[in-house]
Protein backbone atom coordinates (compact mmCIF):
# COMPACT_ATOMS: atom_id res chain seq x y z
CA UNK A 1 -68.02 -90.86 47.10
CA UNK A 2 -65.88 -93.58 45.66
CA UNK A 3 -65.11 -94.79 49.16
CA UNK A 4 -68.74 -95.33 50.24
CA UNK A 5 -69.52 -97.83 47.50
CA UNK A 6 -66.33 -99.47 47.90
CA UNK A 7 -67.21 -99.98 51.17
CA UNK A 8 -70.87 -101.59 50.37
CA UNK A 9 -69.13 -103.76 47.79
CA UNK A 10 -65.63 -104.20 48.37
CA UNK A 11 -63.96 -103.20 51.89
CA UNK A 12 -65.25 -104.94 55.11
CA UNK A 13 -65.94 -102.34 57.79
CA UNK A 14 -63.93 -99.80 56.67
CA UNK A 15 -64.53 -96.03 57.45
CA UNK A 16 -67.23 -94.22 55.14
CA UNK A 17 -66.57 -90.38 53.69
CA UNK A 18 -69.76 -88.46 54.45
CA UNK A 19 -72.22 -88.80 51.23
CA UNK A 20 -73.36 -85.09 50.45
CA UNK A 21 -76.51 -84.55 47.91
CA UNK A 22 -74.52 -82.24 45.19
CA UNK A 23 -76.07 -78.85 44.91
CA UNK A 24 -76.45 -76.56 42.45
CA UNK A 25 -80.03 -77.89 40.69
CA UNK A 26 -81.16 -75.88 37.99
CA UNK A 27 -84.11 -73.65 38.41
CA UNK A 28 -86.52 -75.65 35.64
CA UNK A 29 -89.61 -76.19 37.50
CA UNK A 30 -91.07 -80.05 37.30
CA UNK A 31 -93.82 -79.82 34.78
CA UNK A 32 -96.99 -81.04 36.50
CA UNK A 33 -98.54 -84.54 35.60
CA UNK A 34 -96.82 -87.61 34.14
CA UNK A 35 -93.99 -86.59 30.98
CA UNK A 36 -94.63 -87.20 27.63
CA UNK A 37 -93.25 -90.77 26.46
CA UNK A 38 -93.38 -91.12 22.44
CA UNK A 39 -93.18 -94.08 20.63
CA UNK A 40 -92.60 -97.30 23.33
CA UNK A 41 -89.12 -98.86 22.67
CA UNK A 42 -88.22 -102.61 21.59
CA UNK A 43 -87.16 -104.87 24.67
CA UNK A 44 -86.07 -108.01 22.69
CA UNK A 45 -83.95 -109.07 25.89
CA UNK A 46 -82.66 -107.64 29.44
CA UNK A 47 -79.89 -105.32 27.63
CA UNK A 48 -81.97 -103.41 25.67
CA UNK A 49 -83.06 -101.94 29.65
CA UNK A 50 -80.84 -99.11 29.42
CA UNK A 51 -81.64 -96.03 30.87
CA UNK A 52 -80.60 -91.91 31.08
CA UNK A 53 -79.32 -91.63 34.27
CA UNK A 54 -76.47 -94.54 33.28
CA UNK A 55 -74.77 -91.42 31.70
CA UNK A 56 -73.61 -90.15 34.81
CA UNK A 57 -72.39 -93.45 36.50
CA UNK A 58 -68.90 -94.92 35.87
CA UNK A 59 -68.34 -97.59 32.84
CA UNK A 60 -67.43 -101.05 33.76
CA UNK A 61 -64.02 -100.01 33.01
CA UNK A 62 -64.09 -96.89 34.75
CA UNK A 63 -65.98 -98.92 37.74
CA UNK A 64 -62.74 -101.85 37.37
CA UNK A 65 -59.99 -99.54 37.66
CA UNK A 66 -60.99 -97.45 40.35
CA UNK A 67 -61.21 -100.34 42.51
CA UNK A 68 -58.24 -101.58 42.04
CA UNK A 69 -56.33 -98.18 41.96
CA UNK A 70 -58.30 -97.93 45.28
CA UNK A 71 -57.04 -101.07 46.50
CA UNK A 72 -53.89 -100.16 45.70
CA UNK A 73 -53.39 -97.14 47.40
CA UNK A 74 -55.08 -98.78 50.31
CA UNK A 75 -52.40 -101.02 50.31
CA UNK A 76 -49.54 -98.49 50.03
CA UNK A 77 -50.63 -97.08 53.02
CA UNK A 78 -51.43 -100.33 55.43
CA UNK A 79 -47.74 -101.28 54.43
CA UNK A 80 -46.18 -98.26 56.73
CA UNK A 81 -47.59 -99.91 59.33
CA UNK A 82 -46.36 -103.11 58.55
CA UNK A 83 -49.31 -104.75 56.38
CA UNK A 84 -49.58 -106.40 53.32
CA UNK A 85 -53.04 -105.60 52.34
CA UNK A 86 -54.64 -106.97 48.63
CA UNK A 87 -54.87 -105.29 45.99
CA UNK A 88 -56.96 -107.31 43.80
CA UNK A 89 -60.45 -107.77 44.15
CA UNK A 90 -61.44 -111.22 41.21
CA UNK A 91 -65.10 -110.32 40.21
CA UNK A 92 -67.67 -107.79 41.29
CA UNK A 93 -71.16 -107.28 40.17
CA UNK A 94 -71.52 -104.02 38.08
CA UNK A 95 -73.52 -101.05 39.07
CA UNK A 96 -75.03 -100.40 35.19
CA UNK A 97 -77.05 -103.55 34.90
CA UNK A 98 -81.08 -102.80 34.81
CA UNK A 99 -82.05 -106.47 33.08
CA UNK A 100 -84.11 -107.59 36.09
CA UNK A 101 -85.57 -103.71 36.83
CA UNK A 102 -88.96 -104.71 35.59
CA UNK A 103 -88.82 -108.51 35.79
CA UNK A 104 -89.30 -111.23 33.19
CA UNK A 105 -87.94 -110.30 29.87
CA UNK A 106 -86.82 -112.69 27.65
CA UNK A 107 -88.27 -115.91 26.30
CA UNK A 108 -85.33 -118.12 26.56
CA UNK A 109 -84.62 -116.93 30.03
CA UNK A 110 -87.56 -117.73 31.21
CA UNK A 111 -88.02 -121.43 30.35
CA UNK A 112 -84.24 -121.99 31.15
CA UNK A 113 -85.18 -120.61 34.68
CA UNK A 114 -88.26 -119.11 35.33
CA UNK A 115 -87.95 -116.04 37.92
CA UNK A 116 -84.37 -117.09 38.54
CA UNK A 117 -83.13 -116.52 35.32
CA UNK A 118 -81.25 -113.21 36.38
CA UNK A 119 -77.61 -113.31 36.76
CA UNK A 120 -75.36 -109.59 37.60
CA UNK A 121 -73.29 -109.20 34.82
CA UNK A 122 -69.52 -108.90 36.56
CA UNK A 123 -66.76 -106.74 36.08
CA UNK A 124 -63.19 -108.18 36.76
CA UNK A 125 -60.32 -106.45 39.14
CA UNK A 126 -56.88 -107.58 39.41
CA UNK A 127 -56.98 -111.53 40.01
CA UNK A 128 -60.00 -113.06 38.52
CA UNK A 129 -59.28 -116.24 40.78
CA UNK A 130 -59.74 -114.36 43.86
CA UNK A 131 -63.38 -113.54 44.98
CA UNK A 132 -63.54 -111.18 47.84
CA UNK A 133 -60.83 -109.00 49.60
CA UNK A 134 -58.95 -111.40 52.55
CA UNK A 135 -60.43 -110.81 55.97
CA UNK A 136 -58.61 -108.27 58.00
CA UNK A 137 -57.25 -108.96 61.62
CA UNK A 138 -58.32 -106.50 64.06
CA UNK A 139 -55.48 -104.77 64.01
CA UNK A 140 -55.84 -104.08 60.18
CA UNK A 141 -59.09 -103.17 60.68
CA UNK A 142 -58.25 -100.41 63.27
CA UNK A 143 -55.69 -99.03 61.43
CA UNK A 144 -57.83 -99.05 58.26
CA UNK A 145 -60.83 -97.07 59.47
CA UNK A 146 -58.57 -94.88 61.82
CA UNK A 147 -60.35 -96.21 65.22
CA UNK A 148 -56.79 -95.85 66.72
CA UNK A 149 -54.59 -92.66 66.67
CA UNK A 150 -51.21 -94.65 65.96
CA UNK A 151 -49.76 -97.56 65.95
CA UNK A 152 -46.47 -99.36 65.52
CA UNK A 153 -45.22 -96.15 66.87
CA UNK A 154 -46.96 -94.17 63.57
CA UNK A 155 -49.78 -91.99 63.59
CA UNK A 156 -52.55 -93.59 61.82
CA UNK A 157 -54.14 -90.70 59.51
CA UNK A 158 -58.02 -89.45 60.36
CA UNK A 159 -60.00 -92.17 58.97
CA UNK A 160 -57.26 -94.64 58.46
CA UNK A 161 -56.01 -95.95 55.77
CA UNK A 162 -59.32 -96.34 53.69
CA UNK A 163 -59.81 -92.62 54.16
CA UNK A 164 -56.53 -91.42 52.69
CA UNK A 165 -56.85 -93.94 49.91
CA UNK A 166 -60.06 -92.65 48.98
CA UNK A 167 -58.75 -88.74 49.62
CA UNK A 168 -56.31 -89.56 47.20
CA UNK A 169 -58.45 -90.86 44.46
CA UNK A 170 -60.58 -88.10 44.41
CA UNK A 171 -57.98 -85.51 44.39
CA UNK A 172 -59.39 -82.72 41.73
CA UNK A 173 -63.09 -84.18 41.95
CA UNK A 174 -65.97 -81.32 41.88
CA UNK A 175 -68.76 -80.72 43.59
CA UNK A 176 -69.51 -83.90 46.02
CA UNK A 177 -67.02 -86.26 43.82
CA UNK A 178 -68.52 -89.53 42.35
CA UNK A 179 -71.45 -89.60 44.71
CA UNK A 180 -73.07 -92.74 43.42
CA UNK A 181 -75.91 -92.96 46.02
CA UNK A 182 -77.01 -89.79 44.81
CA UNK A 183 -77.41 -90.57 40.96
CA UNK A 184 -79.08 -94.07 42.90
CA UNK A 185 -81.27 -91.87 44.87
CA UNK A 186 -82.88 -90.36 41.32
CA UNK A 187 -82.75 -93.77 39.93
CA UNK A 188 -84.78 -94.88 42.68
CA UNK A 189 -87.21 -91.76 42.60
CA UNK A 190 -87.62 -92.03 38.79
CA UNK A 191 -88.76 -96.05 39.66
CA UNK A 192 -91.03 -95.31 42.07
CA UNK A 193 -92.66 -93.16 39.97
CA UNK A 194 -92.52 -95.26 37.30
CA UNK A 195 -94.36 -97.82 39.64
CA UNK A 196 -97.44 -95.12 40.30
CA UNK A 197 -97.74 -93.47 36.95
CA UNK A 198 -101.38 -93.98 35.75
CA UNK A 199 -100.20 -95.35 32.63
CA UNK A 200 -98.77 -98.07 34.46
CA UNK A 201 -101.30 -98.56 36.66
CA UNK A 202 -103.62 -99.56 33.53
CA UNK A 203 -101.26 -101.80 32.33
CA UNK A 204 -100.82 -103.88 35.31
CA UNK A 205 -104.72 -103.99 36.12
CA UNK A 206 -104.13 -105.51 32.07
CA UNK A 207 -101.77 -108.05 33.34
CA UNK A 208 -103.25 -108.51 36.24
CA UNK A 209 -106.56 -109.80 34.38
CA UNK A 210 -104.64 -111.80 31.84
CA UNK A 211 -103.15 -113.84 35.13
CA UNK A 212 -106.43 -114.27 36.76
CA UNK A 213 -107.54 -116.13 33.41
CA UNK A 214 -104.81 -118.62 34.02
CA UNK A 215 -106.12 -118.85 37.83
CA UNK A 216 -103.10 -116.55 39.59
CA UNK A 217 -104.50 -113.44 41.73
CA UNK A 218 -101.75 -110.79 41.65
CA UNK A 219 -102.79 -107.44 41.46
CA UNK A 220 -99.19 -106.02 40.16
CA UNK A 221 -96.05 -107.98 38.71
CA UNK A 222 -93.42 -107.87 41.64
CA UNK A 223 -95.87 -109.71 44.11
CA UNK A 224 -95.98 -112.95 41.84
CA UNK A 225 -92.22 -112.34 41.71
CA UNK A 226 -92.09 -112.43 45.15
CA UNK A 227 -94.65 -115.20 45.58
CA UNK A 228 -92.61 -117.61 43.08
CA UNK A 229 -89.77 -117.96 44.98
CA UNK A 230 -91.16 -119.85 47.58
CA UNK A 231 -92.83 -121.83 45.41
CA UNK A 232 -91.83 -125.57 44.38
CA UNK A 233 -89.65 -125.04 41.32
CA UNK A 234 -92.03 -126.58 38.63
CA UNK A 235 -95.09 -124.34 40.11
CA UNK A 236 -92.81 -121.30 40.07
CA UNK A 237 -91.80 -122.19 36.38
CA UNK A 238 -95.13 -122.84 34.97
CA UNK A 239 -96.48 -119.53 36.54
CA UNK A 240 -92.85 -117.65 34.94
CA UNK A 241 -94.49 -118.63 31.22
CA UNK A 242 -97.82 -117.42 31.78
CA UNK A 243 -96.15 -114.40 33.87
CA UNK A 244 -94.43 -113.95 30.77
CA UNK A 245 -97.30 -114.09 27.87
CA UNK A 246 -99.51 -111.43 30.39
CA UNK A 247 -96.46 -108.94 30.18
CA UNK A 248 -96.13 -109.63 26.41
CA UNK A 249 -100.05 -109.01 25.99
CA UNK A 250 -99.94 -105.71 27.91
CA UNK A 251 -97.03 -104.30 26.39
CA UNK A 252 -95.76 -103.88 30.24
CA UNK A 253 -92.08 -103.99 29.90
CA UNK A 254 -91.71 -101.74 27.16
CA UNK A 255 -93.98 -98.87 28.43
CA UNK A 256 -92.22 -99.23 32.12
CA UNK A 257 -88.72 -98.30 29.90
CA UNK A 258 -90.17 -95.31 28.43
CA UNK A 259 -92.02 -93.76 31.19
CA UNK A 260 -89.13 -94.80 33.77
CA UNK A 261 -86.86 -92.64 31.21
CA UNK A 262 -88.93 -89.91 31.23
CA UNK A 263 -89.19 -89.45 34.40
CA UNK A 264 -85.20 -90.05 34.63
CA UNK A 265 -84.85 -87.27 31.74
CA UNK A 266 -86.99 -84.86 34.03
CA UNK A 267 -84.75 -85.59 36.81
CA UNK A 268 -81.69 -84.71 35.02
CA UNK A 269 -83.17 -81.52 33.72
CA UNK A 270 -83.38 -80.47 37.26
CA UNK A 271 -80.71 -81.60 38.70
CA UNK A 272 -78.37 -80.42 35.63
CA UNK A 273 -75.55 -79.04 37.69
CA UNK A 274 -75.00 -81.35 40.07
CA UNK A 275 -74.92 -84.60 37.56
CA UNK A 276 -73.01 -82.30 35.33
CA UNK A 277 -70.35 -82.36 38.24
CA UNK A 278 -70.89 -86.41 38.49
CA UNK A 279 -69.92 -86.35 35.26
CA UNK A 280 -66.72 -84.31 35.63
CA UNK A 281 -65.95 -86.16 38.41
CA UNK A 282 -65.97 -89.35 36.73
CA UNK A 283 -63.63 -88.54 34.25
CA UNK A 284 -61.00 -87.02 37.05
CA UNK A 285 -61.57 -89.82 39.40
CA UNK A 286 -60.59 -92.35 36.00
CA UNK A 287 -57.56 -90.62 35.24
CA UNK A 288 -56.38 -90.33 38.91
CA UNK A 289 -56.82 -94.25 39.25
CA UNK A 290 -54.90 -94.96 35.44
CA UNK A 291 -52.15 -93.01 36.88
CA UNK A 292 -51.89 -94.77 39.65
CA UNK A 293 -52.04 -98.21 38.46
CA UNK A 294 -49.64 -97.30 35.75
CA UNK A 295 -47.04 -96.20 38.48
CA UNK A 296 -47.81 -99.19 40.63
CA UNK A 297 -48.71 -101.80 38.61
CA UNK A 298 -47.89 -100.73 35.14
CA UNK A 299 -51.41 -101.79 33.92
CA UNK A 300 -54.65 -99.66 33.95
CA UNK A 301 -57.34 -102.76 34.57
């Protein structure tokens, strides 16, 4: 629901629609053993990480103006009860960047900054000067998530304000609406096998050789990731470059893309219906917030 990631990113506290798994899977059985992977892409640079499953999450755009159509009708509502709630956001980090997923990437990025070369790419709603939503008194708050029946003489509707908003915005959705944890949910499956596919596992024991020649004992890539941050900054930049050249010399990065996309693309075949709906409910969700930014605000960003 659009509510429940607003809430993680955007909304302090306020009350969270139930997240339900969409149903409907299609009846393909998974084929047994790891998927087929072809040729092994080109990763010049973090945005050549793009993967299946970003087909069924909202674009940047999509992402921006759903916010602030959210925030907006948010707003409407807190003002019966005499509130004047925000209704921009500034910047927030978007949901479709994978350019850290596997780690170091790029050469340039990694002498600028060694494992802290990552920066979320941002998407901008309403007033780019402003950089989170004001704090809300606790009587905002209450009416907001609906923890009181009324107030200022005014019944408060079931969920408060938040709720309505987000009722509003999904008006039309079908199946389970934009239910982003659930497309996260595969995203996260399809990693974690990713992470055990034998494949993989032969390429890391590769890396993990190719580090032990340069005197670092990591058996797979995210542990000298997690080691280097609390290392002095020169140590953890010298260990980023040979980090770097071992990934480079086991083709690592590129064959994590292609069997993380496999195993995406088997996920979608099974779950067909249900990210089908996603889809659908993407597209009803945008045009329900471009309506109502073009009859509050006049703009659709």
């Amino acid at each position: 629901m659009m509510l429940d990631k607003l809430c993680r990113r955007v909304l302090a506290g306020c009350a969270v629609l139930a997240v339900v798994p969409a149903a409907g899977c299609s009846a393909k059985s998974t084929p047994p053993g790891p998927p087929a992977i072809g040729a092994l892409p080109v990763v010049a640079g973090p945005a050549d990480i793009v993967l299946p499953l970003d087909d069924y999450l909202e674009t940047d755009t999509q992402y921006a103006t759903s916010v602030h159509a959210l925030l907006s009708l948010t707003a409407q509502c807190m003002s019966r009860y005499g509130f004047t709630a925000s209704t921009d956001f500034g910047r927030l980090p978007t949901w479709r960047d994978h350019g850290n997923l596997f780690g170091l990437v790029d050469d340039a990025d990694t002498r600028r900054a060694g494992y802290k070369w990552f920066q979320p790419r941002e998407i901008t709603v309403g007033d780019t000067a402003k950089d989170a939503a004001p704090p809300r008194s606790p009587e905002e708050r209450a009416v907001a998530v609906g923890s009181v029946p009324a107030y200022a003489g005014k019944t408060v509707p079931k969920g408060g304000c938040d709720q309505e908003a987000a009722e509003k915005l999904a008006t039309g959705e079908p199946g389970a609406g934009v239910n982003d944890a659930f497309v996260q949910n595969l995203e996260n499956d399809a990693y974690q096998q990713t992470e055990a596919d034998p494949r993989v596992l032969a390429a890391f024991k590769d890396w993990s050789a190719c580090m032990a020649a340069s005197g670092y004992q990591y058996s797979v890539p995210k542990d000298a990731n997690n080691a280097a941050f609390a290392m002095p900054e020169a140590d953890q930049m010298t260990m980023a470059a040979v980090d770097l050249k071992c990934r480079q010399k086991a083709n690592l990065v590129p064959l994590q893309l292609a069997v993380d996309r496999a195993y995406q693309q088997r996920l979608i075949e099974k779950n067909a219906q249900a990210l089908n709906d996603m889809r659908k409910a993407i597209s009803v969700q945008a045009d329900n917030a471009a309506r109502e930014l073009a009859t509050s605000h006049g703009t659709t960003t």
